[in-house]
PDB file of N, CA and C in Angstrom:
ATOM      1  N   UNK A   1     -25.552  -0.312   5.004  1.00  0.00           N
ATOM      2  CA  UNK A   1     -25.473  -0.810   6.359  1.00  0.00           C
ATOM      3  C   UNK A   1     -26.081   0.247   7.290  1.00  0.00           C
ATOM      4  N   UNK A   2     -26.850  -0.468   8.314  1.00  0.00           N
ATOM      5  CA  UNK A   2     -27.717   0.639   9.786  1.00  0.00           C
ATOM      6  C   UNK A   2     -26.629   0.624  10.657  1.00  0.00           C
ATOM      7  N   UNK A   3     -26.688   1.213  11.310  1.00  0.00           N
ATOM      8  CA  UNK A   3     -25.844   1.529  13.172  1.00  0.00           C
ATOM      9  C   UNK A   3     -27.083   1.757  13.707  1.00  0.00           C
ATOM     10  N   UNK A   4     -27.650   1.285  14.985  1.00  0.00           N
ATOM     11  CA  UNK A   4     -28.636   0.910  15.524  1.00  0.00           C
ATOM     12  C   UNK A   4     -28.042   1.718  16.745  1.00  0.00           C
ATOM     13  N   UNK A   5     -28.616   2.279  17.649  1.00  0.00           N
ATOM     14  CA  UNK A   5     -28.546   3.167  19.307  1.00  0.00           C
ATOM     15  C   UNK A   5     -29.588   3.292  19.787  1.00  0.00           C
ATOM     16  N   UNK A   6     -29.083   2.582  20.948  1.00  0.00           N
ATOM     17  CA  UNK A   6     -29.978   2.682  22.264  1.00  0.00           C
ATOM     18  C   UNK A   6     -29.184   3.547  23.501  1.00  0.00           C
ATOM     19  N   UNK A   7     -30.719   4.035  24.098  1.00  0.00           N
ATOM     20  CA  UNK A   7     -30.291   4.616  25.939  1.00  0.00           C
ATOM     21  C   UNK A   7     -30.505   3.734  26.917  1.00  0.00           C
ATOM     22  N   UNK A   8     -30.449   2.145  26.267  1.00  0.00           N
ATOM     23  CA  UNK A   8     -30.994   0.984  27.344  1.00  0.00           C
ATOM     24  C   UNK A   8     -29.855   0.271  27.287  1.00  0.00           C
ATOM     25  N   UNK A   9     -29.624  -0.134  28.316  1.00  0.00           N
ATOM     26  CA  UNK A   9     -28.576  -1.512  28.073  1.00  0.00           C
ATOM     27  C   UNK A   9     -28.799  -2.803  29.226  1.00  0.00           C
ATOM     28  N   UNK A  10     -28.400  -3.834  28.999  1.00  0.00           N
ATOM     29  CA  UNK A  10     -28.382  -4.359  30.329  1.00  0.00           C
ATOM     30  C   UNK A  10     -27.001  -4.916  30.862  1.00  0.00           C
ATOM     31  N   UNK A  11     -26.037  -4.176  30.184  1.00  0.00           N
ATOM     32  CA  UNK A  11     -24.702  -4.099  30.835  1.00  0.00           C
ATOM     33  C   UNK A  11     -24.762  -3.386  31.798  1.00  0.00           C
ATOM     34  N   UNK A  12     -24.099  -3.738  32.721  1.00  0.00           N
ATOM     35  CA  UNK A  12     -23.864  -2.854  34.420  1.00  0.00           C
ATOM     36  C   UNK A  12     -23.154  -1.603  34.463  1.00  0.00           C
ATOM     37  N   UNK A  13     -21.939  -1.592  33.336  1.00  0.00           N
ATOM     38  CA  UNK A  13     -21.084  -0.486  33.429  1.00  0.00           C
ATOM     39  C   UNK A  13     -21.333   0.421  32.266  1.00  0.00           C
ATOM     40  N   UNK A  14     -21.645   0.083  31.346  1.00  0.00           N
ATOM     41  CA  UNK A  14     -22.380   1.002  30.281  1.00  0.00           C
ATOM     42  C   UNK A  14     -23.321   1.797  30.911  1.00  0.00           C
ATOM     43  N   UNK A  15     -24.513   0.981  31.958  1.00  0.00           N
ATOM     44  CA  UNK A  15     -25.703   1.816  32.754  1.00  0.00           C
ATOM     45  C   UNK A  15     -24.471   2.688  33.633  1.00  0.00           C
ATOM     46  N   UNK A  16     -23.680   2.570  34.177  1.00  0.00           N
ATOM     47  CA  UNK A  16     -23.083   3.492  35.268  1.00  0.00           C
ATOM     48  C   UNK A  16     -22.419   4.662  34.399  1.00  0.00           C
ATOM     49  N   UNK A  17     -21.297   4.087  33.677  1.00  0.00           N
ATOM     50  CA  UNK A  17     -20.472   5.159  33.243  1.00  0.00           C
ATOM     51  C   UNK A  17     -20.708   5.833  31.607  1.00  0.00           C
ATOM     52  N   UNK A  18     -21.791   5.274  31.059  1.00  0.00           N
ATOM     53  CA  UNK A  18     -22.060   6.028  29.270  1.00  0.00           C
ATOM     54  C   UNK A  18     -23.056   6.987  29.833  1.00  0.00           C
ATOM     55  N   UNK A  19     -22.575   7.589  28.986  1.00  0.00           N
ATOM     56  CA  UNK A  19     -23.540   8.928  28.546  1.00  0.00           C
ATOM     57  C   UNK A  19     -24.650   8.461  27.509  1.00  0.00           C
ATOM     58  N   UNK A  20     -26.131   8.632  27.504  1.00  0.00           N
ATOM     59  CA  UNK A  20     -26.852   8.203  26.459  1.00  0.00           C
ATOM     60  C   UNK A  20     -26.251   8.512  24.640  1.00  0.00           C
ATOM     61  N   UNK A  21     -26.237   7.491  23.963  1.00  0.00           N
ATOM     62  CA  UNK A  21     -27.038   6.291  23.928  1.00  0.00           C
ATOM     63  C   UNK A  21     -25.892   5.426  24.377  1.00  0.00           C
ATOM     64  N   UNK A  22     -26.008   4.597  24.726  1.00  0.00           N
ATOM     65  CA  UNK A  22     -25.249   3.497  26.127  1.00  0.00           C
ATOM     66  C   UNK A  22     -25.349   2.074  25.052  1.00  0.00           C
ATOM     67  N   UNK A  23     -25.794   2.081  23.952  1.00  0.00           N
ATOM     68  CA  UNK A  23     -25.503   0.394  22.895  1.00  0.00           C
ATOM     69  C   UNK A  23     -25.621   0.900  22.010  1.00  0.00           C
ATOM     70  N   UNK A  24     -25.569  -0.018  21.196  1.00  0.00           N
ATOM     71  CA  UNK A  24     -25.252   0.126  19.574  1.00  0.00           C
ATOM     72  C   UNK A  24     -24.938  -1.073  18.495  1.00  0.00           C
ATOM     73  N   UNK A  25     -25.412  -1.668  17.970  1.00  0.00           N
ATOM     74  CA  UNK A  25     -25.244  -2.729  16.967  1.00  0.00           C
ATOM     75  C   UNK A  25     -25.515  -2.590  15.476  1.00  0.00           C
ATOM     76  N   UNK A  26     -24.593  -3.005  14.874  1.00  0.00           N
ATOM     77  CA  UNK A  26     -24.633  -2.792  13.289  1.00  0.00           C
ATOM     78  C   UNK A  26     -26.011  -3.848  12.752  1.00  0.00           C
ATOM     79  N   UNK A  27     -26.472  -3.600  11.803  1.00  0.00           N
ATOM     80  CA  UNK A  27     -27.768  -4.070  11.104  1.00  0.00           C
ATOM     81  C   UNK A  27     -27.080  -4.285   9.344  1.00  0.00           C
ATOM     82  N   UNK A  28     -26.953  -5.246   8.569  1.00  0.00           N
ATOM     83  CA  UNK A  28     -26.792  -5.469   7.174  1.00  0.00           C
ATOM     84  C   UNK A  28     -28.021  -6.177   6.540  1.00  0.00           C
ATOM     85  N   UNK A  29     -28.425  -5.149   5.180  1.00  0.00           N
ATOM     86  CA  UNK A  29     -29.302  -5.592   4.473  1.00  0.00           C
ATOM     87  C   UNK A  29     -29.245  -7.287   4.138  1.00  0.00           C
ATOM     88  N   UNK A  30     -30.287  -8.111   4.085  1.00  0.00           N
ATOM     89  CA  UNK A  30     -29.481  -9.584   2.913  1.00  0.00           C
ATOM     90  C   UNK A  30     -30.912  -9.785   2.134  1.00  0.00           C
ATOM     91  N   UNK A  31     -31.419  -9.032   2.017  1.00  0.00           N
ATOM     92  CA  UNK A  31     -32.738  -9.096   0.899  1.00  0.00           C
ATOM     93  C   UNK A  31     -33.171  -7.964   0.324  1.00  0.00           C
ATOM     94  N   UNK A  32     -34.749  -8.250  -0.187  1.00  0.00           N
ATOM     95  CA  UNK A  32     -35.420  -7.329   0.136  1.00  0.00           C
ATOM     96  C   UNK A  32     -36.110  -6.640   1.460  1.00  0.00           C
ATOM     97  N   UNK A  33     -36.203  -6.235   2.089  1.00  0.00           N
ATOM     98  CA  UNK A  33     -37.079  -5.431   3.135  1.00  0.00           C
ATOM     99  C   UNK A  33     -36.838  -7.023   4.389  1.00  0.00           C
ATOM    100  N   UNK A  34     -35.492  -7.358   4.403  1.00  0.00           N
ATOM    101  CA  UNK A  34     -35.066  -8.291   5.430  1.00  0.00           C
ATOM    102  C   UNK A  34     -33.161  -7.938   5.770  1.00  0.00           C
ATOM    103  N   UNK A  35     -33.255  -8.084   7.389  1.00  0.00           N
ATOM    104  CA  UNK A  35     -31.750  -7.734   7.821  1.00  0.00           C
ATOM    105  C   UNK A  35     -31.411  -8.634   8.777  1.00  0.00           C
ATOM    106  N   UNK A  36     -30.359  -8.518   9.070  1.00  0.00           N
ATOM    107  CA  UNK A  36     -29.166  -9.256  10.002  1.00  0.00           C
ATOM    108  C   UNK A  36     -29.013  -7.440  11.083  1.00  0.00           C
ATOM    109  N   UNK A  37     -29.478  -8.185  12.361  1.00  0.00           N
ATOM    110  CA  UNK A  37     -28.770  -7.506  13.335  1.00  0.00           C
ATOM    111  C   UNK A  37     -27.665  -7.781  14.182  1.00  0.00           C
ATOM    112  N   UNK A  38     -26.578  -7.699  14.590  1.00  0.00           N
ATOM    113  CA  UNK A  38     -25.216  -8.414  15.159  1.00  0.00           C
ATOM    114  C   UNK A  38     -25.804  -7.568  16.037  1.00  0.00           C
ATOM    115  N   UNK A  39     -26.203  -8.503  17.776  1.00  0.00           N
ATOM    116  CA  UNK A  39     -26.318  -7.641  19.007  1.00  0.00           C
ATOM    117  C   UNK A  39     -25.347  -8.615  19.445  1.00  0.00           C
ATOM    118  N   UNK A  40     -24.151  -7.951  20.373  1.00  0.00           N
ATOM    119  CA  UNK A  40     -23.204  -7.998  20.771  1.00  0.00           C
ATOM    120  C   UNK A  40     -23.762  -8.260  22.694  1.00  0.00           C
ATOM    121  N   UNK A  41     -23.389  -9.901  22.978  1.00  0.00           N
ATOM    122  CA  UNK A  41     -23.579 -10.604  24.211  1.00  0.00           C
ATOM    123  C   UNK A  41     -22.650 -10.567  25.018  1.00  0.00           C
ATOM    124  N   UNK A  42     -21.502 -10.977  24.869  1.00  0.00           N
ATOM    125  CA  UNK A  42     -20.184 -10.746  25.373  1.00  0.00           C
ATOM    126  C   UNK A  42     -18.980 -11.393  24.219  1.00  0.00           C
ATOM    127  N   UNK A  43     -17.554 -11.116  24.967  1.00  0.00           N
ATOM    128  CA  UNK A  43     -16.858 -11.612  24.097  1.00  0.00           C
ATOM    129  C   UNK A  43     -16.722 -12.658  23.315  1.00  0.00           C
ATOM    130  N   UNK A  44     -16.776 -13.262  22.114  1.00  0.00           N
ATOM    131  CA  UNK A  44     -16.747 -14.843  21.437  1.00  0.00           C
ATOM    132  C   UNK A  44     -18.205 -14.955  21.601  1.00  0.00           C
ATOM    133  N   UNK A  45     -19.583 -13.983  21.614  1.00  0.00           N
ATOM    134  CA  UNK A  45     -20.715 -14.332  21.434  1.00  0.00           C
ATOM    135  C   UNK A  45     -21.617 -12.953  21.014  1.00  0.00           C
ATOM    136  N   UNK A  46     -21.882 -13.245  19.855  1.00  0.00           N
ATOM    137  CA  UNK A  46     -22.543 -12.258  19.098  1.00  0.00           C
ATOM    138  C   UNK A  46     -23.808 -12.930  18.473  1.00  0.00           C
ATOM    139  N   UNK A  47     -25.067 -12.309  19.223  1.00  0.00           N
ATOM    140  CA  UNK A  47     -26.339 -12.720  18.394  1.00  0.00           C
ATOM    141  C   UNK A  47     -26.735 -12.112  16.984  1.00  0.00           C
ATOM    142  N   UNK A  48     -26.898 -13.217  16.497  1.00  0.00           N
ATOM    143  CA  UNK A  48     -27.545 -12.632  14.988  1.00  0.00           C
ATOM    144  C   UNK A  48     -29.076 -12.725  14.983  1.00  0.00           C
ATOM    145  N   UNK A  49     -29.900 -11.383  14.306  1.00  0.00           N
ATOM    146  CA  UNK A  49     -31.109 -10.824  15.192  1.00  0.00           C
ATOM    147  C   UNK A  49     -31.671 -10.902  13.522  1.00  0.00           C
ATOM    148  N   UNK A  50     -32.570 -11.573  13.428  1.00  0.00           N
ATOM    149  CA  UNK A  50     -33.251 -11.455  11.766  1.00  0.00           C
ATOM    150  C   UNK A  50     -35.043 -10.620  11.867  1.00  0.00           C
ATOM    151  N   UNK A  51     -34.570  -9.284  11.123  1.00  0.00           N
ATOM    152  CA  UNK A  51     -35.449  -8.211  11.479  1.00  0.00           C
ATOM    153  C   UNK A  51     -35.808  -7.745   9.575  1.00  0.00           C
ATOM    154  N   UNK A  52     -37.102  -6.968   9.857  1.00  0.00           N
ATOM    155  CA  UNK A  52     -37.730  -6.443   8.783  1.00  0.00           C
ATOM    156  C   UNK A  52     -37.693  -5.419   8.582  1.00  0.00           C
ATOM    157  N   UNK A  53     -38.158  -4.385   8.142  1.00  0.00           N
ATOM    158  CA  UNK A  53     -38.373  -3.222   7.500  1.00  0.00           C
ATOM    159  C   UNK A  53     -39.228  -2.451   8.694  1.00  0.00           C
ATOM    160  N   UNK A  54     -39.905  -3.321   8.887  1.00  0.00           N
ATOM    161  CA  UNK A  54     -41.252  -2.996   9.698  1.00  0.00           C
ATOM    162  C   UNK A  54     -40.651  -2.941  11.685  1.00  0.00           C
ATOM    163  N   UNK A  55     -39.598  -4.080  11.601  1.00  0.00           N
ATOM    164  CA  UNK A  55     -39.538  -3.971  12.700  1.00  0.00           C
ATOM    165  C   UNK A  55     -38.389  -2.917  13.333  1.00  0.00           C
ATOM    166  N   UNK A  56     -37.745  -2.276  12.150  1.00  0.00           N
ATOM    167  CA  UNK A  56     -36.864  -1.279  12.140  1.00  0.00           C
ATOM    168  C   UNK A  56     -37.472  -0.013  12.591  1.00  0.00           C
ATOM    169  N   UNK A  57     -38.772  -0.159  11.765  1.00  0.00           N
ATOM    170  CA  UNK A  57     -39.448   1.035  12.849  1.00  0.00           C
ATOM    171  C   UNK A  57     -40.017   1.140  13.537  1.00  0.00           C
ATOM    172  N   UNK A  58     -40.308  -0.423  13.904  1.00  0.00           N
ATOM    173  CA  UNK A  58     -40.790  -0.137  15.007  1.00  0.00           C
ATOM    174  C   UNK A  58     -39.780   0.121  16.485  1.00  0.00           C
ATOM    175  N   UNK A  59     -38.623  -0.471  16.147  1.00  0.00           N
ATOM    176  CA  UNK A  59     -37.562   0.216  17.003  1.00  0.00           C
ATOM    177  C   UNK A  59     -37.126   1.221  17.488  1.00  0.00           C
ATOM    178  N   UNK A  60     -37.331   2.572  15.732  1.00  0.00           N
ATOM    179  CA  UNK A  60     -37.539   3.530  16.207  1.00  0.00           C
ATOM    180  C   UNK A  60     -38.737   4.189  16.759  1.00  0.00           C
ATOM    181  N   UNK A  61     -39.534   3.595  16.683  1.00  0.00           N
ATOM    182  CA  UNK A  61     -41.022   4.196  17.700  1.00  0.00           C
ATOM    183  C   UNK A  61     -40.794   4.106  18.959  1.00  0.00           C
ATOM    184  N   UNK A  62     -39.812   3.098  19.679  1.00  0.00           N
ATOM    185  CA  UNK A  62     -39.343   3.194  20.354  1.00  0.00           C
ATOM    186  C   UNK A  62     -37.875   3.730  21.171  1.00  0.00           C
ATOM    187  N   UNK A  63     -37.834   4.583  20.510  1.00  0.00           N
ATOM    188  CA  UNK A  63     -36.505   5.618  20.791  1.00  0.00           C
ATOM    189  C   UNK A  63     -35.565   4.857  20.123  1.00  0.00           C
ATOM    190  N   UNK A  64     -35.284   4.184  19.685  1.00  0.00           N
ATOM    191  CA  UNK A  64     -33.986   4.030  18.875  1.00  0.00           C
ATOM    192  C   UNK A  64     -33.710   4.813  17.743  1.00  0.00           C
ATOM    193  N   UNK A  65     -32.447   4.905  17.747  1.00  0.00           N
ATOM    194  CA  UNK A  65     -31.771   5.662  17.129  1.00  0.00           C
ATOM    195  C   UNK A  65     -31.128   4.894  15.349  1.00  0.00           C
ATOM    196  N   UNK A  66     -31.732   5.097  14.405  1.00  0.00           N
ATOM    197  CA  UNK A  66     -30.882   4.064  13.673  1.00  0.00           C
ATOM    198  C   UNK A  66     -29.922   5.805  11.981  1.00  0.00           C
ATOM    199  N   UNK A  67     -28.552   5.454  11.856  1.00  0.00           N
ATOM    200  CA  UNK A  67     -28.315   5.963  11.206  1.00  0.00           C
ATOM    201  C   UNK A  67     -27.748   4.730   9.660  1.00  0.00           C
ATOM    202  N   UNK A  68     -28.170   5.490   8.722  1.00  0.00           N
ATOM    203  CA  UNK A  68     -27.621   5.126   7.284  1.00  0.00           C
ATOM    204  C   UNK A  68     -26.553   5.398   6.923  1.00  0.00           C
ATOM    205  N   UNK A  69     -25.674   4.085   6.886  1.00  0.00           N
ATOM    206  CA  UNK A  69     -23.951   4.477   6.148  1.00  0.00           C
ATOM    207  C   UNK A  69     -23.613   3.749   4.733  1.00  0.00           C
ATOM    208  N   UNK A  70     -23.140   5.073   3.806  1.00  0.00           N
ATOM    209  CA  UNK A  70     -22.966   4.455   2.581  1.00  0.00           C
ATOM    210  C   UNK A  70     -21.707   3.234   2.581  1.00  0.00           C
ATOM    211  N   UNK A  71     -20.919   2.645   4.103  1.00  0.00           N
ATOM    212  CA  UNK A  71     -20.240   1.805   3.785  1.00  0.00           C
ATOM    213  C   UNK A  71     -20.567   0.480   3.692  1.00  0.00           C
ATOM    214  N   UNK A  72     -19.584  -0.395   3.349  1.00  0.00           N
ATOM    215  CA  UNK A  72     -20.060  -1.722   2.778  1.00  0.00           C
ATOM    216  C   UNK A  72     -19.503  -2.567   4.180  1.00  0.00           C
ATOM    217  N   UNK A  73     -19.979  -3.168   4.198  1.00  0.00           N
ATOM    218  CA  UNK A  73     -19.222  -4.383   5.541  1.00  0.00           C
ATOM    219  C   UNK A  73     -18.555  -5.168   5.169  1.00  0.00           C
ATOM    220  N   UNK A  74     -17.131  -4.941   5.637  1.00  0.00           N
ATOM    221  CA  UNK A  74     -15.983  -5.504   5.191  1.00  0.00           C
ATOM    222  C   UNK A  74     -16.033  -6.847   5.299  1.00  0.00           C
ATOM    223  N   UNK A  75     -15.259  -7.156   3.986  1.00  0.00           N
ATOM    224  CA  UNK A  75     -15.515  -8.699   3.996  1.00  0.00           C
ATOM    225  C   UNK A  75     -14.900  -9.994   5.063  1.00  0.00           C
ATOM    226  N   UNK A  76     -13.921  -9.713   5.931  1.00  0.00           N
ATOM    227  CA  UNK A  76     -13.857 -10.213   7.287  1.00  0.00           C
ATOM    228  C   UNK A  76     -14.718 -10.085   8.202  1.00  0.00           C
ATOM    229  N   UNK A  77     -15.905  -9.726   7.933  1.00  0.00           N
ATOM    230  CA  UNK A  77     -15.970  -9.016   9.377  1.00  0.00           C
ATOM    231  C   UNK A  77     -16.641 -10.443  10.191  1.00  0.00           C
ATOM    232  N   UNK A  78     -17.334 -11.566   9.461  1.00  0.00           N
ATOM    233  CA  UNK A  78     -18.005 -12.604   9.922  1.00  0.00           C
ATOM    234  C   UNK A  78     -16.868 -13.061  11.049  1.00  0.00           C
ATOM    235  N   UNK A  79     -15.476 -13.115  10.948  1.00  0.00           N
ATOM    236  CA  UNK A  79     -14.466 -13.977  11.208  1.00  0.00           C
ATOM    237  C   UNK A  79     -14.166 -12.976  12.568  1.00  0.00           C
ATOM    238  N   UNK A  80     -13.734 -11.698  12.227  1.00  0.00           N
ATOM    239  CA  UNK A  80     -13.938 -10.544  13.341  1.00  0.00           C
ATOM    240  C   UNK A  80     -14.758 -10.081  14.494  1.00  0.00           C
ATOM    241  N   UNK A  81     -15.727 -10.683  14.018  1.00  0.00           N
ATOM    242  CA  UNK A  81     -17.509 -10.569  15.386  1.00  0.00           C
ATOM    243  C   UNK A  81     -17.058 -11.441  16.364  1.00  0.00           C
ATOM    244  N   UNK A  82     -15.991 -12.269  16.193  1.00  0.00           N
ATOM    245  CA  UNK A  82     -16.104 -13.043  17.246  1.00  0.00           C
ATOM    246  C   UNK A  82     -14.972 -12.455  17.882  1.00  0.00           C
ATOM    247  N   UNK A  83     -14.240 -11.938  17.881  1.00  0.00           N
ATOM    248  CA  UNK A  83     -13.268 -11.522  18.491  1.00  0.00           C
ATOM    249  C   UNK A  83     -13.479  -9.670  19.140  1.00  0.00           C
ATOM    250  N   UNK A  84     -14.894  -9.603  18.920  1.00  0.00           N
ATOM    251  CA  UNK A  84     -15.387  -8.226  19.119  1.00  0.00           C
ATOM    252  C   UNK A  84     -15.329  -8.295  21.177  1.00  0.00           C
ATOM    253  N   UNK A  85     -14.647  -7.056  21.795  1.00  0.00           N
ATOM    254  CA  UNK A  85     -14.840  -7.118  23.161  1.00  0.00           C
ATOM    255  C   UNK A  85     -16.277  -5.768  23.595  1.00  0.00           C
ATOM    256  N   UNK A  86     -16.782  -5.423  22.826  1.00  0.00           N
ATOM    257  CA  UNK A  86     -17.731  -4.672  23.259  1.00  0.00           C
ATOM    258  C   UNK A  86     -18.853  -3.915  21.572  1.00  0.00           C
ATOM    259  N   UNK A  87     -19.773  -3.389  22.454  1.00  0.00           N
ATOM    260  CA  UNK A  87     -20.437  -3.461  20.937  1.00  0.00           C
ATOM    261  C   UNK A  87     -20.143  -2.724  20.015  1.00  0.00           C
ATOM    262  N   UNK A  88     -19.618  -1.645  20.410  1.00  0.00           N
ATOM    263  CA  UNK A  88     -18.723  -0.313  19.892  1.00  0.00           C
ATOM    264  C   UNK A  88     -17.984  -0.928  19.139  1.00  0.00           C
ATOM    265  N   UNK A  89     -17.131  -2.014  19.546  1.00  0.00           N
ATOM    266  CA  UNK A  89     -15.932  -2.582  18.490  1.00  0.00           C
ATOM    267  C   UNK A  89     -16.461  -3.425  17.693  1.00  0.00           C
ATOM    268  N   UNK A  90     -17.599  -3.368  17.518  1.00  0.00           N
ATOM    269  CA  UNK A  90     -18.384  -4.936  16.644  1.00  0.00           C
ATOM    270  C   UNK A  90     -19.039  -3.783  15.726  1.00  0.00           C
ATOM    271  N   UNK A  91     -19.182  -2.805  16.188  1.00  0.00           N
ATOM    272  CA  UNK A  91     -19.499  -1.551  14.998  1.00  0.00           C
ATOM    273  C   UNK A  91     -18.445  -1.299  14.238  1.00  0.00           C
ATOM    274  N   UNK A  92     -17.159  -1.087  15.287  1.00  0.00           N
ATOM    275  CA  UNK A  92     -16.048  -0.175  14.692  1.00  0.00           C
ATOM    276  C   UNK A  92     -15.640  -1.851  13.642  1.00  0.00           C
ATOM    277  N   UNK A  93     -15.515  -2.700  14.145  1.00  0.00           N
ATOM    278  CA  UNK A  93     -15.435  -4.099  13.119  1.00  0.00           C
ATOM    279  C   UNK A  93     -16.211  -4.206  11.220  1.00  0.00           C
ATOM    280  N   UNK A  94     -17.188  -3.887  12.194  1.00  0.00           N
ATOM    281  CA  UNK A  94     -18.249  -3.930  10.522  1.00  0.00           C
ATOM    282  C   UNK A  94     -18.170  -2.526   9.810  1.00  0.00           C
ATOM    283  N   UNK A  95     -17.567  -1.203  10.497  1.00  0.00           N
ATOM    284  CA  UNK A  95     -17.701  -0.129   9.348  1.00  0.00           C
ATOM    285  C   UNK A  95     -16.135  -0.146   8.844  1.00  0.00           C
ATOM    286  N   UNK A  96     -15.286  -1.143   9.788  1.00  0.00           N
ATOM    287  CA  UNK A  96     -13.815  -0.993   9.363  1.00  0.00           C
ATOM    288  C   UNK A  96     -13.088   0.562   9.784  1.00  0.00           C
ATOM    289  N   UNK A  97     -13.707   0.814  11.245  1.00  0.00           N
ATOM    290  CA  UNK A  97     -13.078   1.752  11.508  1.00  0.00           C
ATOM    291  C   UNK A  97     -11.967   1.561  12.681  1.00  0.00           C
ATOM    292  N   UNK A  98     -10.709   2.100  12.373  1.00  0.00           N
ATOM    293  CA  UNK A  98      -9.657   1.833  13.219  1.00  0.00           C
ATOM    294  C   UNK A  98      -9.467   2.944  14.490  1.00  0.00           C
ATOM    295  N   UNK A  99     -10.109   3.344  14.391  1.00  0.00           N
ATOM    296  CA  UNK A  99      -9.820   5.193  15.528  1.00  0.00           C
ATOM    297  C   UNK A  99      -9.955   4.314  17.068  1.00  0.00           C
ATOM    298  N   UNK A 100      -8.482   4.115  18.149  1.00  0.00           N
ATOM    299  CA  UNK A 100      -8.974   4.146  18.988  1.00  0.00           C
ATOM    300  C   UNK A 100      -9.051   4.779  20.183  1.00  0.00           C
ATOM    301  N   UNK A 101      -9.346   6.278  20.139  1.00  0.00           N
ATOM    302  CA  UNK A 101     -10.380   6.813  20.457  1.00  0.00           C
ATOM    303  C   UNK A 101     -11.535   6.963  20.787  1.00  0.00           C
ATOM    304  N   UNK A 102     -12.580   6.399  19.340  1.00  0.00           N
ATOM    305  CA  UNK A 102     -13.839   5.939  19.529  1.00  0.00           C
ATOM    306  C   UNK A 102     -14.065   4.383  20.384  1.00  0.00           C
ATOM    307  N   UNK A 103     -14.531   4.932  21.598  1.00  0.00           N
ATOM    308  CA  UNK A 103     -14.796   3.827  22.813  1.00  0.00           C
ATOM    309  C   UNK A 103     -16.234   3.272  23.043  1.00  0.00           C
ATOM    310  N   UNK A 104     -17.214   4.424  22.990  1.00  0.00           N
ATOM    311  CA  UNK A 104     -18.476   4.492  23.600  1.00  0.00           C
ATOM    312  C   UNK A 104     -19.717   4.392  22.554  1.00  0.00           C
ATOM    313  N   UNK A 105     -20.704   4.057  22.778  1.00  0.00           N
ATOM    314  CA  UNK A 105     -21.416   4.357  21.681  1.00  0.00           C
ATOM    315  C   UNK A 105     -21.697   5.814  21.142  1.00  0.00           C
ATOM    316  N   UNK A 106     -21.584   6.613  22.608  1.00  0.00           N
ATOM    317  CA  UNK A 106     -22.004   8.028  22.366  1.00  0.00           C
ATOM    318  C   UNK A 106     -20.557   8.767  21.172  1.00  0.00           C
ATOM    319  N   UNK A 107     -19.259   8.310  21.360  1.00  0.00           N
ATOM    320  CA  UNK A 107     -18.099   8.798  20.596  1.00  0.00           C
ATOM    321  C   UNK A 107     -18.679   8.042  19.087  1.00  0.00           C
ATOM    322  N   UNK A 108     -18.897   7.084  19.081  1.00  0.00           N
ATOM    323  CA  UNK A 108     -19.535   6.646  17.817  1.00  0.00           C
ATOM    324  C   UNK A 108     -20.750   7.211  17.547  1.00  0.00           C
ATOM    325  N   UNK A 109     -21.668   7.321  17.991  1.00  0.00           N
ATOM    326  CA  UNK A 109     -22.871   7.962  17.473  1.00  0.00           C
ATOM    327  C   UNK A 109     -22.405   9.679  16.909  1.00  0.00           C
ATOM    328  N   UNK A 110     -21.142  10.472  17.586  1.00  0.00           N
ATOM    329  CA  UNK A 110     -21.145  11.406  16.989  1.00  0.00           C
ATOM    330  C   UNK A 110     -20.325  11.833  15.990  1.00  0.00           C
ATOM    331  N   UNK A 111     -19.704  10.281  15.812  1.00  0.00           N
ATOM    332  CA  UNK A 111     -19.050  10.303  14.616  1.00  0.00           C
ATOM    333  C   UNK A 111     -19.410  10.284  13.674  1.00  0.00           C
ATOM    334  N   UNK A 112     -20.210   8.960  13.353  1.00  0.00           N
ATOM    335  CA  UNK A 112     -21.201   9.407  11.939  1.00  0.00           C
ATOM    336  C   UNK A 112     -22.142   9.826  12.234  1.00  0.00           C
ATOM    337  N   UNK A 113     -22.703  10.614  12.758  1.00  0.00           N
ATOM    338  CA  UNK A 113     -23.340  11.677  12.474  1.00  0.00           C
ATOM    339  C   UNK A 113     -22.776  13.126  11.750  1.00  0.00           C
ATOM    340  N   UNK A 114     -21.331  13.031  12.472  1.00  0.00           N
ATOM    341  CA  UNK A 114     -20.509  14.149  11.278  1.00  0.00           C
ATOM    342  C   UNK A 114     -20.556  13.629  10.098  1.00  0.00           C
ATOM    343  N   UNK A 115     -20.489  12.617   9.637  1.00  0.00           N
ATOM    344  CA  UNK A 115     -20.399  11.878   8.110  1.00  0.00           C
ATOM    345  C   UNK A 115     -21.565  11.836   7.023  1.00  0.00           C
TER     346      UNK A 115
END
């Protein structure tokens, strides 16, 4: 599974009060050199984003940030996305992380990055 970060958002309060990177959406393999991106719209609406290999980098050519986690995406999590209130928790949903603490993308981005 990817964790995807951005310094863009077009949330109002993420632009005011995050510290870069300000989004974040989980990415799961379902092929070969083909993925599922969950970008997080608002509550009870989560887009599913069908991306390539190719367009992964091209994301990062554009400043995105993407990290590699050896975890698996828990097998609720389809049922869970919808009940996600921000994108942070639609991450913390799909890596099955309970810490709440981790609020922001930036508290998540420097989490696994310790990992």
């Amino acid at each position: 599974m990817l964790i995807i970060f951005s310094d863009h958002t077009s949330k109002i309060l993420p632009r005011i009060l995050c510290i870069p990177p300000k989004h974040c959406a989980p990415i799961i393999r379902i092929g070969n050199e083909k993925y599922i991106m969950f970008q997080f719209v608002r509550r009870h609406q989560v887009a599913q984003i069908y991306l390539t290999e190719h367009a992964i980098k091209l994301l990062q050519s554009k400043g995105w940030r993407v990290i590699k986690t050896n975890k698996k995406i828990s097998n609720d999590f389809m049922i869970k996305l919808r009940t996600a209130y921000s994108c942070v928790d639609l991450c913390k949903k799909a890596l099955n992380i309970h810490n709440p603490f981790i609020q922001t993308p930036r508290e998540l981005y420097k989490k696994l990055k310790r990992h």
